[in-house]
C-alpha atoms as a PDB file:
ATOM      1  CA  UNK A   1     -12.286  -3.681  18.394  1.00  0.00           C
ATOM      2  CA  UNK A   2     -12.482  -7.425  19.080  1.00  0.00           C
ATOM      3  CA  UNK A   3     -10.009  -9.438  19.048  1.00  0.00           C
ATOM      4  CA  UNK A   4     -11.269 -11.999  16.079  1.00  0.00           C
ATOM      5  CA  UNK A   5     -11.721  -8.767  14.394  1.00  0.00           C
ATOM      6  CA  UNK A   6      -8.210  -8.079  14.526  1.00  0.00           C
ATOM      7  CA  UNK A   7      -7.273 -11.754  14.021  1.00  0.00           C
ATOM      8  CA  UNK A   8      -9.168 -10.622  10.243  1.00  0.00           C
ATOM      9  CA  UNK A   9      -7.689  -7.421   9.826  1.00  0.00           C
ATOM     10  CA  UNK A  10      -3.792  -8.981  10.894  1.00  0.00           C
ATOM     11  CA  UNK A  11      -4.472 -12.241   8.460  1.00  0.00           C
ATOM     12  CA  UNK A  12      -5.729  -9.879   5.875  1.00  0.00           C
ATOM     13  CA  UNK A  13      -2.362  -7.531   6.073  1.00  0.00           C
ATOM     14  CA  UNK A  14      -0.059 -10.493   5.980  1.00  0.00           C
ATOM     15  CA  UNK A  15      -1.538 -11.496   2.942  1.00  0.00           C
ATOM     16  CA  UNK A  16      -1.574  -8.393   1.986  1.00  0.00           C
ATOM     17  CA  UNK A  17       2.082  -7.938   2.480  1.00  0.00           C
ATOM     18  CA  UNK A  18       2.794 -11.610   0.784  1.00  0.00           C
ATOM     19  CA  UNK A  19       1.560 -10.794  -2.215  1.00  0.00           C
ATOM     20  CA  UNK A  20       3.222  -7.869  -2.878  1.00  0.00           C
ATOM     21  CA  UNK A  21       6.377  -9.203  -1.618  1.00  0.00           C
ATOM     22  CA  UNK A  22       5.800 -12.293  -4.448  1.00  0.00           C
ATOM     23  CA  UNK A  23       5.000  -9.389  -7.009  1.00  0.00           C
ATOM     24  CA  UNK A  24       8.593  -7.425  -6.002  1.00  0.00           C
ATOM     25  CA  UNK A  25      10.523 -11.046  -6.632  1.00  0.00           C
ATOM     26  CA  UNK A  26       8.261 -11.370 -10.473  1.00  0.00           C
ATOM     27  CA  UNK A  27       9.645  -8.147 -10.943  1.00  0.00           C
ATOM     28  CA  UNK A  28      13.096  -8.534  -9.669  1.00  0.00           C
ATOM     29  CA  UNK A  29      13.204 -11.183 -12.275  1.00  0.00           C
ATOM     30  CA  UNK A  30      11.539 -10.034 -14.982  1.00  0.00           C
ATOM     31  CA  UNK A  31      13.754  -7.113 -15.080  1.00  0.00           C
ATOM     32  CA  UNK A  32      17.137  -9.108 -15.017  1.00  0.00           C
ATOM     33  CA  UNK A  33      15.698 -11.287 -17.682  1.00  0.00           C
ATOM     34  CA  UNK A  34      15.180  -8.816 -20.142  1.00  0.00           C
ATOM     35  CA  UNK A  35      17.690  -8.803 -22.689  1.00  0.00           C
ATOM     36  CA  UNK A  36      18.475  -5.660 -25.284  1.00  0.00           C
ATOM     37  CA  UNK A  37      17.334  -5.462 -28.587  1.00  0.00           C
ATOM     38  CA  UNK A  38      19.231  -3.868 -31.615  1.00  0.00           C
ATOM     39  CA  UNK A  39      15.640  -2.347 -32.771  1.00  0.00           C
ATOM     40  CA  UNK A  40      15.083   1.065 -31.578  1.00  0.00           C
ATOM     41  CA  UNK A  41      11.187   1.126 -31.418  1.00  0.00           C
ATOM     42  CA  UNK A  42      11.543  -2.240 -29.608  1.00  0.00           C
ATOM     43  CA  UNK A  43      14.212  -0.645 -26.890  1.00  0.00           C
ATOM     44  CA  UNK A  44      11.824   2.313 -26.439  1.00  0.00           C
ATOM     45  CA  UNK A  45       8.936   0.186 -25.854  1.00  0.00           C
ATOM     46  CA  UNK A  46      10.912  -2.295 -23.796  1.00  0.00           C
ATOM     47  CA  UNK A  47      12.300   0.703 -21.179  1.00  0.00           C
ATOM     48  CA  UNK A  48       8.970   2.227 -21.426  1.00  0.00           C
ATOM     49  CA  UNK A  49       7.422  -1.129 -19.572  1.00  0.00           C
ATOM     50  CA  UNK A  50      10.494  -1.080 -17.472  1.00  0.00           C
ATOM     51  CA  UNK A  51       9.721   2.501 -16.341  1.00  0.00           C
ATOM     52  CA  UNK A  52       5.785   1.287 -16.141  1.00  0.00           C
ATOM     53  CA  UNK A  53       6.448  -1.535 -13.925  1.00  0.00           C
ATOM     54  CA  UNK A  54       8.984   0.169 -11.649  1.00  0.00           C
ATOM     55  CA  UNK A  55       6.311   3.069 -10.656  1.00  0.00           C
ATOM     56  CA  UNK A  56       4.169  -0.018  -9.612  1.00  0.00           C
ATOM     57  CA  UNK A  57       6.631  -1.499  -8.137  1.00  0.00           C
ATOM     58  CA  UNK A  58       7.351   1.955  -6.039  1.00  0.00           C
ATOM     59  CA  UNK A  59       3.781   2.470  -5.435  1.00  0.00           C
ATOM     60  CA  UNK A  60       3.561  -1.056  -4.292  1.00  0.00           C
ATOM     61  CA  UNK A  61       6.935  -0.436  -1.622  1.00  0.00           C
ATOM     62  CA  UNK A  62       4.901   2.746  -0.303  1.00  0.00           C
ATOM     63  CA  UNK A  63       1.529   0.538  -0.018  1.00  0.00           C
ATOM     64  CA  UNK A  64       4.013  -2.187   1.896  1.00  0.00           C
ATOM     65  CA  UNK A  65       5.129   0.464   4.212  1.00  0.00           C
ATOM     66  CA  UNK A  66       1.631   1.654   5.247  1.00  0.00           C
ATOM     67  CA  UNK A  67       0.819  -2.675   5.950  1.00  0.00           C
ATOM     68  CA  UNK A  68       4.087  -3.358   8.079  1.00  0.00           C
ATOM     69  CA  UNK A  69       2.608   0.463   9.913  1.00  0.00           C
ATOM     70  CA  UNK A  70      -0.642  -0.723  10.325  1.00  0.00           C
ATOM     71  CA  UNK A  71       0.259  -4.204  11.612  1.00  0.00           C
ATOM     72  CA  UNK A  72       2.764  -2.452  13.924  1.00  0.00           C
ATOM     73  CA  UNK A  73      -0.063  -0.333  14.888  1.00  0.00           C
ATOM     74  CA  UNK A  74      -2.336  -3.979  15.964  1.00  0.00           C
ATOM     75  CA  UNK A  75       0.901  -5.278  17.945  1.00  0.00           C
ATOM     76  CA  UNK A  76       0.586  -1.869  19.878  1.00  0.00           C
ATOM     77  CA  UNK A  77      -3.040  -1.705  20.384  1.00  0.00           C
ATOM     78  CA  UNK A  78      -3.871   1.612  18.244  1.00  0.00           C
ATOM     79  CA  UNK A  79      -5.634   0.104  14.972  1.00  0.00           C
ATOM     80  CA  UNK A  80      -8.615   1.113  14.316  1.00  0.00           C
ATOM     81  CA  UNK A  81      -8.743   4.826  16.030  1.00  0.00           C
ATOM     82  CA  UNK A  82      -7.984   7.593  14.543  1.00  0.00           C
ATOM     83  CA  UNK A  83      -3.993   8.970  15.011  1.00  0.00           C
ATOM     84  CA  UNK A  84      -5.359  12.718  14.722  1.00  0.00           C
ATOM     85  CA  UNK A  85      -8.822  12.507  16.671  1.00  0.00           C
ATOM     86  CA  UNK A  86      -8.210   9.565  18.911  1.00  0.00           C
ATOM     87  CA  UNK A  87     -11.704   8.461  17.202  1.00  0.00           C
ATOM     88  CA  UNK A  88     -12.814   5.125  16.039  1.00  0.00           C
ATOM     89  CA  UNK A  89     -12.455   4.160  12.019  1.00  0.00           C
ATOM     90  CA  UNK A  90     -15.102   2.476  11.783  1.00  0.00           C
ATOM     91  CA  UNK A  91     -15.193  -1.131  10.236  1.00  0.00           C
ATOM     92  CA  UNK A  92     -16.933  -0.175   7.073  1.00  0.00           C
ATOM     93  CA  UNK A  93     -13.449   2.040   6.262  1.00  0.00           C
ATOM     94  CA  UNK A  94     -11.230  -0.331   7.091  1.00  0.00           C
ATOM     95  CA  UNK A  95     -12.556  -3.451   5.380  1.00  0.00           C
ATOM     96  CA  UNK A  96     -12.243  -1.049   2.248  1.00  0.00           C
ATOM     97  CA  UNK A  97      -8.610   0.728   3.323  1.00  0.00           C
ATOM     98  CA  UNK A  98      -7.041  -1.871   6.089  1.00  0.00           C
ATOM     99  CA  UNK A  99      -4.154   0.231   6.317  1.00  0.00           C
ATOM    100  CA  UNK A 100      -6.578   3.784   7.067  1.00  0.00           C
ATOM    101  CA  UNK A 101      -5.020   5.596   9.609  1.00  0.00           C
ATOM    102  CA  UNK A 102      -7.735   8.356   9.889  1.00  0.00           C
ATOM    103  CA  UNK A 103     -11.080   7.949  10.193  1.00  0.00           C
ATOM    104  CA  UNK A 104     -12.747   9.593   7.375  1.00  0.00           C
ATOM    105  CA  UNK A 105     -13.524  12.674   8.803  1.00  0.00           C
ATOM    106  CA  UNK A 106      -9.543  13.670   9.344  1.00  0.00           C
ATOM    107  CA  UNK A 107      -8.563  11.985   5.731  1.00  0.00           C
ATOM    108  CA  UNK A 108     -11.328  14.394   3.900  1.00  0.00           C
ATOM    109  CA  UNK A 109      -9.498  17.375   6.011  1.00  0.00           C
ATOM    110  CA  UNK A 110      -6.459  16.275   4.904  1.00  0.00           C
ATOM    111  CA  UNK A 111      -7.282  15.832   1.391  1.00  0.00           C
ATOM    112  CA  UNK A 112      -9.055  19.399   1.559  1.00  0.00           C
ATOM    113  CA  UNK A 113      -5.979  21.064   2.625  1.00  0.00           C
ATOM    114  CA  UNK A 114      -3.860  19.656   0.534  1.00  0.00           C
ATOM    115  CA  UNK A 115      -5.638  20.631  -2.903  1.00  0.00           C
ATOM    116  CA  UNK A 116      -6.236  23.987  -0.897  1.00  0.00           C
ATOM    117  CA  UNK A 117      -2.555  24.505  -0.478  1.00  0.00           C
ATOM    118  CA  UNK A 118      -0.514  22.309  -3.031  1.00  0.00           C
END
């Protein structure tokens, strides 16, 4: 891989990584703003957003992970090849998955082995 291509990919990730950061403060916020209403219906429905926004939220720290790895990954030289096959990704999967680890090959694998074996 070039390296204006991964000048893109690295400006793409920190942007990436920005944004979600900016999303965890929102919610960091929101959350200690909330206040507690006497109304049942309205307690269920407020802890039911709560519960809602903090499986984003811990989607969104597993999604951060996988950008600080991939960025660590550019520093080192490895992004863009494959960790299991030592093969390239290819530039079509990673301008859809910048974080993609695998090249798709090794992901469908690993997806078919998983639903083969839980």
């Amino acid at each position: 891989m070039s390296a204006p291509q991964l000048a893109f990919f690295r400006r793409r990730l920190q942007a990436d990584e920005q944004a979600l950061l900016s999303a965890v403060k929102a919610t960091a916020g929101h959350l200690q703003e909330s206040e507690t209403s006497s109304d049942w219906n309205d307690r269920a429905s407020a802890e039911e957003e709560h519960t809602l926004e903090l499986r984003v939220r811990d989607r969104e720290r597993k999604l951060l992970q996988k950008i600080r790895e991939a960025l660590r990954r550019i520093d080192e030289g490895n992004y863009g090849w494959c960790e299991e096959t030592g093969e390239p990704i290819g530039i079509p999967r990673l301008l859809a998955r910048p974080t993609a680890a695998l090249c798709l090959e090794a992901q469908e694998r690993r997806e078919q082995a998983k639903r083969r074996f839980g």
